[in-house]
Protein backbone atom coordinates (compact mmCIF):
# COMPACT_ATOMS: atom_id res chain seq x y z
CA UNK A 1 64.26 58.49 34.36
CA UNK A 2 63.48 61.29 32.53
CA UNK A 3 59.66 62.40 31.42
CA UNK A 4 60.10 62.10 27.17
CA UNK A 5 61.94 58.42 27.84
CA UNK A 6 59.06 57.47 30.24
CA UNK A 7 56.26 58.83 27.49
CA UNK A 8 58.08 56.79 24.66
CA UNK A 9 58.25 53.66 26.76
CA UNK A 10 54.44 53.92 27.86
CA UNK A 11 53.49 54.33 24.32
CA UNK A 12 55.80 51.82 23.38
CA UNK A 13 53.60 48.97 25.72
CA UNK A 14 50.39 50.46 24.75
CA UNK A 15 51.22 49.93 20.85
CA UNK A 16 51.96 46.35 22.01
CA UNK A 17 48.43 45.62 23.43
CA UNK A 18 46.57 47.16 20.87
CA UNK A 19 48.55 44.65 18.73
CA UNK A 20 48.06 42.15 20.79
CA UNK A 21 44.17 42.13 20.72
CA UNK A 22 43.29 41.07 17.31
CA UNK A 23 45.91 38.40 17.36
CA UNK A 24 44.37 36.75 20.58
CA UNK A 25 41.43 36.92 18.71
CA UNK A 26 42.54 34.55 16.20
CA UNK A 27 43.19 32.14 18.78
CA UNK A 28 40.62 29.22 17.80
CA UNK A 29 38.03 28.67 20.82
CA UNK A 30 38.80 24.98 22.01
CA UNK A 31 35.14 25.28 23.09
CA UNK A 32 33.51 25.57 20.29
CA UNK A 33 30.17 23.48 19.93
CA UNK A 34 29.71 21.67 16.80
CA UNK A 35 27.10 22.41 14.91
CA UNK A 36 24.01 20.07 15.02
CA UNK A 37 23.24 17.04 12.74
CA UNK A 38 20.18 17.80 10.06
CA UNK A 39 16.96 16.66 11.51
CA UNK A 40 15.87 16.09 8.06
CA UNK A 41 19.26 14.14 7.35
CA UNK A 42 18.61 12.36 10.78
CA UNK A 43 14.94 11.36 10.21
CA UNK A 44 15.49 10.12 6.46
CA UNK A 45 18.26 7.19 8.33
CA UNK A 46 15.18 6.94 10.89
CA UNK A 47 12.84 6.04 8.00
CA UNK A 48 15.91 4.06 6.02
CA UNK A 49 16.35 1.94 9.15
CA UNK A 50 12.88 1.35 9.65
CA UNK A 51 12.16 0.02 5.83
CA UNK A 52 14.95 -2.13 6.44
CA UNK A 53 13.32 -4.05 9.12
CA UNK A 54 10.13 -4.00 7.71
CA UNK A 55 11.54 -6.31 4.75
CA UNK A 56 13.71 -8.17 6.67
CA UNK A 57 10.91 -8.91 9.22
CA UNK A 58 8.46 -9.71 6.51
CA UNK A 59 6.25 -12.69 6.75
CA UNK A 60 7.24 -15.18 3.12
CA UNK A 61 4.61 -16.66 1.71
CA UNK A 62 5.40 -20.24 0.75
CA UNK A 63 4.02 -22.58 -1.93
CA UNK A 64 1.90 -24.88 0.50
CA UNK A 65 0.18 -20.92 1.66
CA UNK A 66 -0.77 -20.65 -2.02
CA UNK A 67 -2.11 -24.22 -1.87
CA UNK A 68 -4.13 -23.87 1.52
CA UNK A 69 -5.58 -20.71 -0.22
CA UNK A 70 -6.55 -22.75 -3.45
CA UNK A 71 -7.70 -25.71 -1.10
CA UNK A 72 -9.68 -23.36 0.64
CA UNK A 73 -11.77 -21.72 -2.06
CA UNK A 74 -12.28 -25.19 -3.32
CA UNK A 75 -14.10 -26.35 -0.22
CA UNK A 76 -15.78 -23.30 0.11
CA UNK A 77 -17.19 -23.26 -3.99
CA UNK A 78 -19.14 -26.08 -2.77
CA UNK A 79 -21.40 -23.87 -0.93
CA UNK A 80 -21.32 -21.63 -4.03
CA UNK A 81 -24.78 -23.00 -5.14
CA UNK A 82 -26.87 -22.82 -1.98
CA UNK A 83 -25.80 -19.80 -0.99
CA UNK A 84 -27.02 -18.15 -4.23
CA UNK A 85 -30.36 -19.40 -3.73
CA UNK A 86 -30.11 -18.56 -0.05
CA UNK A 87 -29.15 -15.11 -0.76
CA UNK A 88 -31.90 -14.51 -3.72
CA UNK A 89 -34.69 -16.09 -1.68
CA UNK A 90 -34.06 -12.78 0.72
CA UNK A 91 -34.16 -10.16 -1.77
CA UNK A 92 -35.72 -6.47 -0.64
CA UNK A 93 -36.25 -2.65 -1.59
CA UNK A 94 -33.99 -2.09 1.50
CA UNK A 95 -31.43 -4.59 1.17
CA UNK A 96 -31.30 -3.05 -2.88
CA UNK A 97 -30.02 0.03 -1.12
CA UNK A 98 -27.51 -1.71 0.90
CA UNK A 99 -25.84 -3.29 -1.53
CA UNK A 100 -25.75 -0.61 -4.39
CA UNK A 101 -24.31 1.28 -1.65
CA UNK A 102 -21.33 -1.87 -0.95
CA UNK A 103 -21.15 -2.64 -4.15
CA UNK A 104 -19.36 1.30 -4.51
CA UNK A 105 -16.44 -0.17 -2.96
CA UNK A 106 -15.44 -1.92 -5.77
CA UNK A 107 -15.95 0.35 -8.64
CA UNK A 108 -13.18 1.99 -9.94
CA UNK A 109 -14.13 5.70 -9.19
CA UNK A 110 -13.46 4.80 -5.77
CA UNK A 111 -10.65 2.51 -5.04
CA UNK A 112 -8.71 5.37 -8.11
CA UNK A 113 -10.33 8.24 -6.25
CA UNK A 114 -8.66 7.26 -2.82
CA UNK A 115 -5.35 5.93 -3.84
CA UNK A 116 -5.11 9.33 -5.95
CA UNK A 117 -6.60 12.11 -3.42
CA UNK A 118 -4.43 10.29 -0.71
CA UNK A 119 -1.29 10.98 -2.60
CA UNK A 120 -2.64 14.50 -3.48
CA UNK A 121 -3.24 15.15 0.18
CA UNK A 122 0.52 14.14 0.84
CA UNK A 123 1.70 16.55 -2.09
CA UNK A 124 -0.56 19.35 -0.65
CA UNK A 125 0.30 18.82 3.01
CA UNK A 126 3.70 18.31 2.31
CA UNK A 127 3.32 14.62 4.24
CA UNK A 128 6.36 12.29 2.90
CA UNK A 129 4.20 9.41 5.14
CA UNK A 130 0.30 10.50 2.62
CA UNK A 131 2.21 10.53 -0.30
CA UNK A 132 4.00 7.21 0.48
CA UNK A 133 0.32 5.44 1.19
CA UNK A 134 -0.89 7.17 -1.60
CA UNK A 135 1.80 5.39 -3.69
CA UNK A 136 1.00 2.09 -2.60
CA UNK A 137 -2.61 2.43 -2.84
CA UNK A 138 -1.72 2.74 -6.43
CA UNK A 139 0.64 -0.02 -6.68
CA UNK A 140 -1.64 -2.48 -4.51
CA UNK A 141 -4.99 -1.59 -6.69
CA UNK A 142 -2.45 -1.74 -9.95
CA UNK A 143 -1.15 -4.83 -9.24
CA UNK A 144 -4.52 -6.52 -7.91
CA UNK A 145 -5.87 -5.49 -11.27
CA UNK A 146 -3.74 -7.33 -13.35
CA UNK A 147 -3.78 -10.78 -11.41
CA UNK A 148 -7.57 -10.98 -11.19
CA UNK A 149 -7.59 -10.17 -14.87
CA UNK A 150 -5.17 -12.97 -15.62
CA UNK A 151 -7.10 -15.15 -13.14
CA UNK A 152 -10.46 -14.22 -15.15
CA UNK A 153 -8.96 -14.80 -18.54
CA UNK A 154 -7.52 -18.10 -17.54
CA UNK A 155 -10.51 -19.81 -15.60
CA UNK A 156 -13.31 -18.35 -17.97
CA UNK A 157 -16.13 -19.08 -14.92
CA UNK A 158 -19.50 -18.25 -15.34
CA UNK A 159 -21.89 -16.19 -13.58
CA UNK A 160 -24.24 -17.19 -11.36
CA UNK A 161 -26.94 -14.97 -14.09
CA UNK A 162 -25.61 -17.07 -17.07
CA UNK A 163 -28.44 -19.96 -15.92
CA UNK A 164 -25.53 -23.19 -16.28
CA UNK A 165 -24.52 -23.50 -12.66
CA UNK A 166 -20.91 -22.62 -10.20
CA UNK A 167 -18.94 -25.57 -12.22
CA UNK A 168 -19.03 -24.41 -15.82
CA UNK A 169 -15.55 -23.04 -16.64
CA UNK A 170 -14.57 -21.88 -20.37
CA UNK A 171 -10.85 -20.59 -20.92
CA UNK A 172 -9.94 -17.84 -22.38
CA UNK A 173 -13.54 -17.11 -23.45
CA UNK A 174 -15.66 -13.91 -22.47
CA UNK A 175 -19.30 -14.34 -23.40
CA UNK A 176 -21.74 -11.49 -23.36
CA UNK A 177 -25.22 -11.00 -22.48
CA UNK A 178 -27.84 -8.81 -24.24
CA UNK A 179 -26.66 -5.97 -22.33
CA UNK A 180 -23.14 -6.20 -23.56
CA UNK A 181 -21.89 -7.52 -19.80
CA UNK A 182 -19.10 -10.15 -19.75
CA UNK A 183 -20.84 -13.36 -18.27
CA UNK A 184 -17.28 -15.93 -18.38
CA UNK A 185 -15.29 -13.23 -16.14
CA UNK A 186 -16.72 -14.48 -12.75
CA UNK A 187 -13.44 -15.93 -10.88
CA UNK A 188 -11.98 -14.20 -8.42
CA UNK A 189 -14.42 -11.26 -7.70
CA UNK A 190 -12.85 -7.92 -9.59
CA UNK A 191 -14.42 -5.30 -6.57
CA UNK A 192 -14.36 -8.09 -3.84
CA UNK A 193 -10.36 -7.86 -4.75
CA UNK A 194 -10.38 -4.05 -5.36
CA UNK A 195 -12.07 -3.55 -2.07
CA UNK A 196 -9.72 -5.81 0.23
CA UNK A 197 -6.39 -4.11 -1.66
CA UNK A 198 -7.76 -0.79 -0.53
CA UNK A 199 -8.63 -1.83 2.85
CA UNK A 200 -5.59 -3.74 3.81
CA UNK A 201 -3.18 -1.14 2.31
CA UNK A 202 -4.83 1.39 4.79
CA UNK A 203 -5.03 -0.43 7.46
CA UNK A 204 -1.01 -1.04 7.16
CA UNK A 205 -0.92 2.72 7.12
CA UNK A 206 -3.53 3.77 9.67
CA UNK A 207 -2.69 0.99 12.07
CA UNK A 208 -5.98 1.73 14.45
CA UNK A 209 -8.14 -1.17 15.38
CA UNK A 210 -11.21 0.27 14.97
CA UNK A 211 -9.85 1.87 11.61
CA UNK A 212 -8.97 -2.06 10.61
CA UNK A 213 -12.72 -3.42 11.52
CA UNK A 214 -14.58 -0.63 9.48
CA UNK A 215 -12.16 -0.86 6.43
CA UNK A 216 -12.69 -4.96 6.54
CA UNK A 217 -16.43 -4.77 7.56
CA UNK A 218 -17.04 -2.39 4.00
CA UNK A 219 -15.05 -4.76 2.65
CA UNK A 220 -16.77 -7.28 3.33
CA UNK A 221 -19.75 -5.46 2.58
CA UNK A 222 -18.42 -5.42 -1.22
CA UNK A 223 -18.39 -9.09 -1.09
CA UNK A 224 -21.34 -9.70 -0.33
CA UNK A 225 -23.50 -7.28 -2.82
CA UNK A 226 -21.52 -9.20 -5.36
CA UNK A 227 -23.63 -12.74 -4.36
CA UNK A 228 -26.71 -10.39 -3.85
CA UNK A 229 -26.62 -8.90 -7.56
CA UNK A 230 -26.05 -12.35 -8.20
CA UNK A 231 -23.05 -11.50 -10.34
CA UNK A 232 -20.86 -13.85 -8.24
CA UNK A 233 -20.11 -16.63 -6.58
CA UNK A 234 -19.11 -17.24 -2.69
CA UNK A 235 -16.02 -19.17 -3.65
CA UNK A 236 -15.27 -15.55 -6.39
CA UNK A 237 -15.69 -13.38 -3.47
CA UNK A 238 -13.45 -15.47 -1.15
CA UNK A 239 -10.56 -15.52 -3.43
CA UNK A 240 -10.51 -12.19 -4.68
CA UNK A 241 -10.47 -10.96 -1.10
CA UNK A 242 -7.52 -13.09 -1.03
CA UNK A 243 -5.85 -11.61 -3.91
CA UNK A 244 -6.56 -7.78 -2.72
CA UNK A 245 -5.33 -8.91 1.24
CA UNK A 246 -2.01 -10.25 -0.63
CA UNK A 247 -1.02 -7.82 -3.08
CA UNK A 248 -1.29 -5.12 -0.63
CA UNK A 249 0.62 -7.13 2.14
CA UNK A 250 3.63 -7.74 -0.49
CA UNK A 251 3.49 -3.64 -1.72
CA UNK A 252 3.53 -2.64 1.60
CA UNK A 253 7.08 -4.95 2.15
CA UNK A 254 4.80 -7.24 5.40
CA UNK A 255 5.15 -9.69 3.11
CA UNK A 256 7.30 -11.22 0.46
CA UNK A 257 6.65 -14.07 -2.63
CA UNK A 258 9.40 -16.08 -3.58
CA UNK A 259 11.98 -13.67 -2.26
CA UNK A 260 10.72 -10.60 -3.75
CA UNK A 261 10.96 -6.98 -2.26
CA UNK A 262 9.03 -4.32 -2.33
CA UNK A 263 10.76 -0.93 -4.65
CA UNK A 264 11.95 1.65 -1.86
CA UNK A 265 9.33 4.09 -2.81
CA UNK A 266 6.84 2.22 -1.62
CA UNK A 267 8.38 1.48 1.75
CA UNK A 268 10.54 4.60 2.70
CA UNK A 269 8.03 7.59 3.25
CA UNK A 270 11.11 9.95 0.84
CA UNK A 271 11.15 7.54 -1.69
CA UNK A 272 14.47 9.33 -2.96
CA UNK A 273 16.26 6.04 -3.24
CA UNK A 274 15.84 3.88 -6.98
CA UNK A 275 12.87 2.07 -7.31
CA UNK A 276 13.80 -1.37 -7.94
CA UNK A 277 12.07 -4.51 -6.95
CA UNK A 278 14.72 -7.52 -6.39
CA UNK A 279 14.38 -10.62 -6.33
CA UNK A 280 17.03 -12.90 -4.44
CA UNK A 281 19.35 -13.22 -8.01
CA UNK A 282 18.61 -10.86 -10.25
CA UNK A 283 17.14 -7.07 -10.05
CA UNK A 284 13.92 -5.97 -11.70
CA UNK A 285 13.27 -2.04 -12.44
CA UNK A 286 9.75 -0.90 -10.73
C-alpha cells in the first residue's frame, strides 16, 4: 500500500472517532438515579396523614356525656353552700397571696398573652408545630369565651357576695354592685374555664406528664381562688373547668360534638389546606 493512501485512510478512522465521541455521549445513562422526593413535600403527607387519624380516632361526645356533666354539677352545687363558709372561715394574709397569684390564671392578660406569644414564637422560630398550638390556644380560649358567656346570660346566678344564697337564678339579668361588678354572672366560672382551655390545649401539645399535672394543678389553683374571693361557687368552678377541658379537646380534633370537625388549621401543623369546620351534612366556613 502506498504511504499518501495509508495517511488518508488513518485520518479517515481518526475523523470517525472524534465523531463518534459526542454522539456516545448522548446515549442516555440507563443508570441514572432519580432524583429524591421533597422532604418538605414528604413531611406535609406525614402531618396530612396524621390529622387524619387524629379525627377519625376522636373520642364523640354523646348527649347522655352532656347529661352526666349537668347531673354532676347538680350534685356537686349542693355542697356549694358549705363550702363557702368552709372556705371563708380559713381566710389569711398568706393564703391572700396565694390566690391573687391563682386567680392570674384566669385573667385575660394571660390566657391572650400565651395563646398569642406561642404563635409569635412559631412565626419567629419558623415552628409550623408553635404556630399550630398557638392557633388553637386562640380558638380554644375564643370559643370557651363565648359559651360561658351564653351560659352566664342564660342562667343569671348569683354570687356568693350578693348575700341571697347558691339557688337564686335571674335570666338574662346582670345586676351590679356599688363597685360597678356584675353580681348575676356567676355560672360557670369565666377564669376557672379560661384556665382549663389553656391548660388542656397545652397539654395536647406538650404531651409530658409532669407538664399535664402542673398545667391542671394551676388550674386548679384558678378554681379555687374563685371560692376564696368568694366570687363563686363550687358547682361554677366545676363546670367551667368542664367547659375549658371540652372546647379545647374538640379544637384540638381528640374530640368531636355531634359530628363536628375541627378546621385543618388547627390540626395540620401547615395549615395550608381551607379552613372549614364540617359537620356530617353540610360544611361551615371557620
Amino acid at each position: 500500500m502506498q504511504p499518501s493512501r495509508c495517511y488518508r485512510s488513518a485520518g479517515s478512522a481518526l475523523l470517525l472517532a472524534l465523531t463518534a465521541v459526542p454522539l456516545l455521549a448522548q446515549v442516555p445513562d440507563t443508570t441514572k438515579k432519580r432524583p429524591k422526593p421533597d422532604s418538605t413535600k414528604v413531611a406535609d403527607s406525614a402531618a396530612t396523614q396524621k390529622a387524619h387519624e387524629i379525627i377519625e380516632n376522636a373520642f364523640v361526645v354523646r348527649w347522655y356525656h352532656a347529661a352526666a356533666v349537668v347531673g354532676g354539677t347538680v350534685l356537686v352545687s349542693m355542697l356549694d353552700e358549705s363550702t363557702m363558709r368552709f372556705v371563708q372561715k380559713h381566710r389569711s394574709n398568706f393564703l391572700d397571696d396565694v390566690s391573687t397569684g391563682f386567680r392570674q390564671e384566669g385573667e385575660p392578660w394571660f390566657y391572650i398573652g400565651t395563646s398569642v406569644g406561642v404563635w409569635g414564637a412559631g412565626v419567629v422560630a419558623n415552628s409550623h408545630d408553635l404556630r399550630r398550638a398557638g392557633r388553637r390556644l386562640m380558638a380554644a380560649v375564643a370559643l370557651s369565651g363565648i359559651s360561658e358567656q351564653l351560659v352566664k346570660q342564660i342562667t343569671g346566678r348569683s354570687r356568693p357576695n350578693e348575700g341571697t344564697g347558691a339557688y337564686k337564678f335571674h335570666p338574662f339579668s346582670s345586676l351590679k354592685d356599688s363597685l360597678g361588678v356584675q353580681t348575676r354572672g356567676s355560672f360557670p366560672s369565666g377564669h376557672a374555664t379560661a384556665a382549663f382551655a389553656v391548660a388542656t390545649s397545652l397539654v395536647e401539645d406538650i404531651r409530658n406528664p409532669i407538664a399535664t399535672v402542673l398545667l391542671y394543678t394551676f388550674a386548679a389553683g384558678t378554681m379555687w381562688s374563685r371560692m376564696y374571693d368568694n366570687r363563686h361557687w363550687l358547682s361554677d368552678t366545676v363546670f367551667g373547668a368542664a367547659l375549658g377541658i371540652t372546647t379545647a379537646k374538640v379544637v384540638s380534633g381528640r374530640w368531636r360534638i355531634f359530628g363536628w370537625k375541627p378546621p385543618s388549621l388547627l390540626v395540620r401543623p401547615t395549615g395550608e389546606v381551607s379552613a372549614v369546620w364540617t359537620v356530617p351534612l353540610a360544611p361551615i366556613a371557620f
